[in-house]
N, C-alpha and C. Protein backbone atom coordinates (compact mmCIF):
# COMPACT_ATOMS: atom_id res chain seq x y z
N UNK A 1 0.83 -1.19 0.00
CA UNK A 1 0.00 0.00 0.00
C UNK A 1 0.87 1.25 0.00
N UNK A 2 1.67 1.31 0.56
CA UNK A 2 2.68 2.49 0.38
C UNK A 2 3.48 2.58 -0.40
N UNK A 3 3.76 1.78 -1.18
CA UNK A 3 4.24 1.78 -2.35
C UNK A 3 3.26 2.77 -3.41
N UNK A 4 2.19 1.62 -3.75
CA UNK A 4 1.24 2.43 -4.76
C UNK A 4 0.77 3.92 -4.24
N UNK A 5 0.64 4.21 -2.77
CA UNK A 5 0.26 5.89 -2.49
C UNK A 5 1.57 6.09 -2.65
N UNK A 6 2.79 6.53 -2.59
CA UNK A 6 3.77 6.92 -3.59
C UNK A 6 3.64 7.38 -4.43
N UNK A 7 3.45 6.04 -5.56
CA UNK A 7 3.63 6.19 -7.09
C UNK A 7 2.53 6.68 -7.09
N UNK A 8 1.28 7.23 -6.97
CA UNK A 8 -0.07 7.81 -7.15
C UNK A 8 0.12 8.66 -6.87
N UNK A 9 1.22 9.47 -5.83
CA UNK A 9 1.08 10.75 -5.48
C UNK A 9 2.04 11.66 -6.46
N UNK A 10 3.48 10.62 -6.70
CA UNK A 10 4.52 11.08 -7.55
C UNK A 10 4.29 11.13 -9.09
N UNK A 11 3.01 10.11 -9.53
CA UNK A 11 2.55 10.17 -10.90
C UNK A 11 1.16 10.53 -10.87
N UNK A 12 0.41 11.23 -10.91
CA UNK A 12 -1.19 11.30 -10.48
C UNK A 12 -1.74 10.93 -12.05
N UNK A 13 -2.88 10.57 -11.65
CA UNK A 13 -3.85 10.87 -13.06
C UNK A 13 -4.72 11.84 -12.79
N UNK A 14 -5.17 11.75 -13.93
CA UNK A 14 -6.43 13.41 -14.51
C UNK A 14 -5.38 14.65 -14.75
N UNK A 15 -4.07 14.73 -14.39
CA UNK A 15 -3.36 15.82 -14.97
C UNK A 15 -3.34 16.43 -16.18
N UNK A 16 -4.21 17.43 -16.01
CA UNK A 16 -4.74 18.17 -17.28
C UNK A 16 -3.25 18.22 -18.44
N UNK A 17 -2.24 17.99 -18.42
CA UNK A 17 -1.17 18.49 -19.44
C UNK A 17 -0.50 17.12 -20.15
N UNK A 18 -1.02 15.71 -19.83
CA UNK A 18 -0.94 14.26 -20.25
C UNK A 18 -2.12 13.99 -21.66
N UNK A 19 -1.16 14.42 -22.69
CA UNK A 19 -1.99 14.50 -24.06
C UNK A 19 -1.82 13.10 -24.29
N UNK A 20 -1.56 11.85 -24.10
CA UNK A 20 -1.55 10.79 -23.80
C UNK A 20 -2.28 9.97 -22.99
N UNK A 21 -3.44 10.29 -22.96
CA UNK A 21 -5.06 9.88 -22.63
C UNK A 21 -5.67 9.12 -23.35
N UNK A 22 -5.99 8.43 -24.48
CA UNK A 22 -6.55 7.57 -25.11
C UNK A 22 -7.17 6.15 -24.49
N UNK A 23 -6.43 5.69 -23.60
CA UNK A 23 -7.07 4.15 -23.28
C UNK A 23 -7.42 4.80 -21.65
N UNK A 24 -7.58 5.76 -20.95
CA UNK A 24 -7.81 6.33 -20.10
C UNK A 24 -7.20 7.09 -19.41
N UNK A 25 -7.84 7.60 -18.11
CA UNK A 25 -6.72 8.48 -17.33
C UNK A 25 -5.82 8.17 -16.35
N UNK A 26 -5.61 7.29 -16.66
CA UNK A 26 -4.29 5.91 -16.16
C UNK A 26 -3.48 5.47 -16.83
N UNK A 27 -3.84 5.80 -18.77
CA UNK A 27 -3.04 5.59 -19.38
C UNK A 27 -1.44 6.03 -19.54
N UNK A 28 -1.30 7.54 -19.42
CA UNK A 28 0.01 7.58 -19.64
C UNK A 28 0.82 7.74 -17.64
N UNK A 29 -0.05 8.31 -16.71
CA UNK A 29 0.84 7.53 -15.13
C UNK A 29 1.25 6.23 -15.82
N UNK A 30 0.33 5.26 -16.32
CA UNK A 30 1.39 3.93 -16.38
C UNK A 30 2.53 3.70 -17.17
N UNK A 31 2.56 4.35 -18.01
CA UNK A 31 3.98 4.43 -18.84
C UNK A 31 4.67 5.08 -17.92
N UNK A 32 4.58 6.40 -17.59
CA UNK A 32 5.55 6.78 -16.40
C UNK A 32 5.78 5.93 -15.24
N UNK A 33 5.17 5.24 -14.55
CA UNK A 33 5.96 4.79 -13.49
C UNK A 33 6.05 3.92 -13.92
N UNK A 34 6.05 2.90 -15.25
CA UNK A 34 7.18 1.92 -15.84
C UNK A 34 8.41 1.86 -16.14
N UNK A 35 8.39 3.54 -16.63
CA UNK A 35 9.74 4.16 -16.91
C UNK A 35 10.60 4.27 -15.54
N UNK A 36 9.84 4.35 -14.87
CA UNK A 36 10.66 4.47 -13.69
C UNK A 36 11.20 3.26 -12.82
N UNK A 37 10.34 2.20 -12.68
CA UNK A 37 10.47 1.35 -12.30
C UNK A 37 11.24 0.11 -13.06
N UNK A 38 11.00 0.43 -14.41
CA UNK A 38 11.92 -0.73 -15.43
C UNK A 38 11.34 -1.54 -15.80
N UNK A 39 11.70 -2.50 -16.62
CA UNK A 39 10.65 -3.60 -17.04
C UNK A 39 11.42 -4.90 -16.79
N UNK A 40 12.61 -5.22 -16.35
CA UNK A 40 13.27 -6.34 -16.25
C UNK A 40 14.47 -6.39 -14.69
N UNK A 41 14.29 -7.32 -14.01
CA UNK A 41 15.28 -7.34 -12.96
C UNK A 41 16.31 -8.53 -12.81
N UNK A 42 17.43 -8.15 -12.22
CA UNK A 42 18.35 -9.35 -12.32
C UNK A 42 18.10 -10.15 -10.77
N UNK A 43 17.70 -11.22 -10.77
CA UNK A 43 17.59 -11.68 -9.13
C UNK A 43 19.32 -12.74 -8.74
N UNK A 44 19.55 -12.94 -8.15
CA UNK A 44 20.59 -13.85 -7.81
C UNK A 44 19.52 -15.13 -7.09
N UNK A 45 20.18 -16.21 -7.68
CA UNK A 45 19.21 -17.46 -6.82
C UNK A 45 21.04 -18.61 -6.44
N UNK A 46 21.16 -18.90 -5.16
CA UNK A 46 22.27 -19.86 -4.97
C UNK A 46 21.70 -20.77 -4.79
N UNK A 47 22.10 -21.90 -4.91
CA UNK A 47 21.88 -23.38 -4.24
C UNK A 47 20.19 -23.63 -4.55
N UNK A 48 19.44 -22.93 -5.57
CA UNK A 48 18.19 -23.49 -5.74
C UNK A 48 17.20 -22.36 -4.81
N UNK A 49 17.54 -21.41 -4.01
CA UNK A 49 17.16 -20.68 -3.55
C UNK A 49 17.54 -18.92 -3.72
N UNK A 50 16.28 -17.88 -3.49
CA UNK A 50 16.64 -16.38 -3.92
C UNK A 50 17.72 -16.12 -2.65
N UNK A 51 18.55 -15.29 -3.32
CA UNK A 51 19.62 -14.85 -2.65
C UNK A 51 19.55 -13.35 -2.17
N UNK A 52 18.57 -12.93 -1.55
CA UNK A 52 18.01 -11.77 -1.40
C UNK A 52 18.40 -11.35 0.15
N UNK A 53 18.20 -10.05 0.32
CA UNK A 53 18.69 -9.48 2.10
C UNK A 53 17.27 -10.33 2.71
N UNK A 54 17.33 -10.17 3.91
CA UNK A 54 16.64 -10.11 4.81
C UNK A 54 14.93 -9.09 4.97
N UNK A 55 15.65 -7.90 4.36
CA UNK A 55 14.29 -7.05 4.17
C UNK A 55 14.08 -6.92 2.63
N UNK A 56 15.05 -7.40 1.39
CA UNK A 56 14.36 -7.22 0.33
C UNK A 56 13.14 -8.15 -0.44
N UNK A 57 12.67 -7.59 -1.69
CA UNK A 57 11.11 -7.95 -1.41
C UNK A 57 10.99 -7.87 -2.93
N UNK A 58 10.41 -8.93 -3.86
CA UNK A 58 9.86 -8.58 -4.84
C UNK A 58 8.55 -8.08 -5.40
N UNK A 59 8.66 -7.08 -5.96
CA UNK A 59 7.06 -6.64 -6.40
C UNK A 59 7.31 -6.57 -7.80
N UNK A 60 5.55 -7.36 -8.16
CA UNK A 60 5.13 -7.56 -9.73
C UNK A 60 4.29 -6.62 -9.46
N UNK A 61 4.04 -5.09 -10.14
CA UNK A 61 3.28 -3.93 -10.35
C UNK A 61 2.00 -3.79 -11.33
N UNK A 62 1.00 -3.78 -11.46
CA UNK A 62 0.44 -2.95 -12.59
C UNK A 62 -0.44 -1.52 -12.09
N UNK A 63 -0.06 -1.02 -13.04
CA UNK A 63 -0.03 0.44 -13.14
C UNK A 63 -1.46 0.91 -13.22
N UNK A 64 -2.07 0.12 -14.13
CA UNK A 64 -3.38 0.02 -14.79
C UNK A 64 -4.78 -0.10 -13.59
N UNK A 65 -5.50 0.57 -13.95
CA UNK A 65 -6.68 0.55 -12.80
C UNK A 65 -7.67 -1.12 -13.16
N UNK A 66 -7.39 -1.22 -14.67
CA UNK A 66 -7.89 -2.76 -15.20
C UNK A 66 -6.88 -3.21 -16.54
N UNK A 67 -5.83 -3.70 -15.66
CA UNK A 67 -4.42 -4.02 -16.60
C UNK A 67 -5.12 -5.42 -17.58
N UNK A 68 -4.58 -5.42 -18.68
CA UNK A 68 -5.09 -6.97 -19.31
C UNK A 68 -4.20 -8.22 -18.89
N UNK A 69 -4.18 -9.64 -19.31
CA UNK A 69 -3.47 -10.11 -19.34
C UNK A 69 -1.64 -9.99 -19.49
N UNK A 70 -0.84 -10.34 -18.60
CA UNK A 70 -0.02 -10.10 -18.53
C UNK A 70 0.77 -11.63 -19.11
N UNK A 71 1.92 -11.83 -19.31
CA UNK A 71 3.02 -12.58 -19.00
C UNK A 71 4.58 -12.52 -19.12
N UNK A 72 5.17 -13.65 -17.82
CA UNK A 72 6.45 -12.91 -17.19
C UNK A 72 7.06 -14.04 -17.97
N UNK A 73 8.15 -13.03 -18.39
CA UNK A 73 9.51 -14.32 -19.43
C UNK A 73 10.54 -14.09 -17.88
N UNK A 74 11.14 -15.97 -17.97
CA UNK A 74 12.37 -15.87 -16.59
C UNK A 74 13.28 -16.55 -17.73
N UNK A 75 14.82 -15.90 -17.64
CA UNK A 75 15.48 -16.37 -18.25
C UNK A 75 16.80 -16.59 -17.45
N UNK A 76 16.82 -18.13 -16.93
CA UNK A 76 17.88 -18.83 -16.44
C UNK A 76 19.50 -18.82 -16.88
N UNK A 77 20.65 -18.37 -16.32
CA UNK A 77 21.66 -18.60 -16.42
C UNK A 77 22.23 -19.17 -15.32
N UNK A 78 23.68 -20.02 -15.48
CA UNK A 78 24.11 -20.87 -14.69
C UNK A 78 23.86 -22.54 -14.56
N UNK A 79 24.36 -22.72 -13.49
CA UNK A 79 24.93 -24.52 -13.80
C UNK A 79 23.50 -25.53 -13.15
């Protein structure tokens, strides 16, 4: 939840100056906080398990107030 009030406060919609409105007024916030956020992450996994801190945390985002179908490509390197 504090994540998304964040990004809602740092990207708003209905901002009258987002000529990039067409699929709604969520349409272009979601390109922006994609841009911001990225579209691909590198994870470390050892021994069959994520190799992550103690407090880090993965989040899968959509931006979209009614996102469509999604799907995630994982692309494995190593032994």
């Amino acid at each position: 939840m504090d994540f998304e009030r964040h990004f809602n406060e740092m990207i708003p919609e209905n901002m009258p100056y987002y000529q990039h409105d067409y699929e709604g007024s969520d349409d272009m916030p979601a390109h922006l906080k994609a841009s911001v956020l990225g579209s691909s992450v590198t994870i470390p996994v050892s021994k069959g398990h994520l190799n992550v801190g103690t407090w880090q945390g993965l989040y899968l985002c959509e931006h979209r107030n009614h996102g469509g179908s999604r799907k995630l490509v994982l692309t494995l390197y190593g032994e």
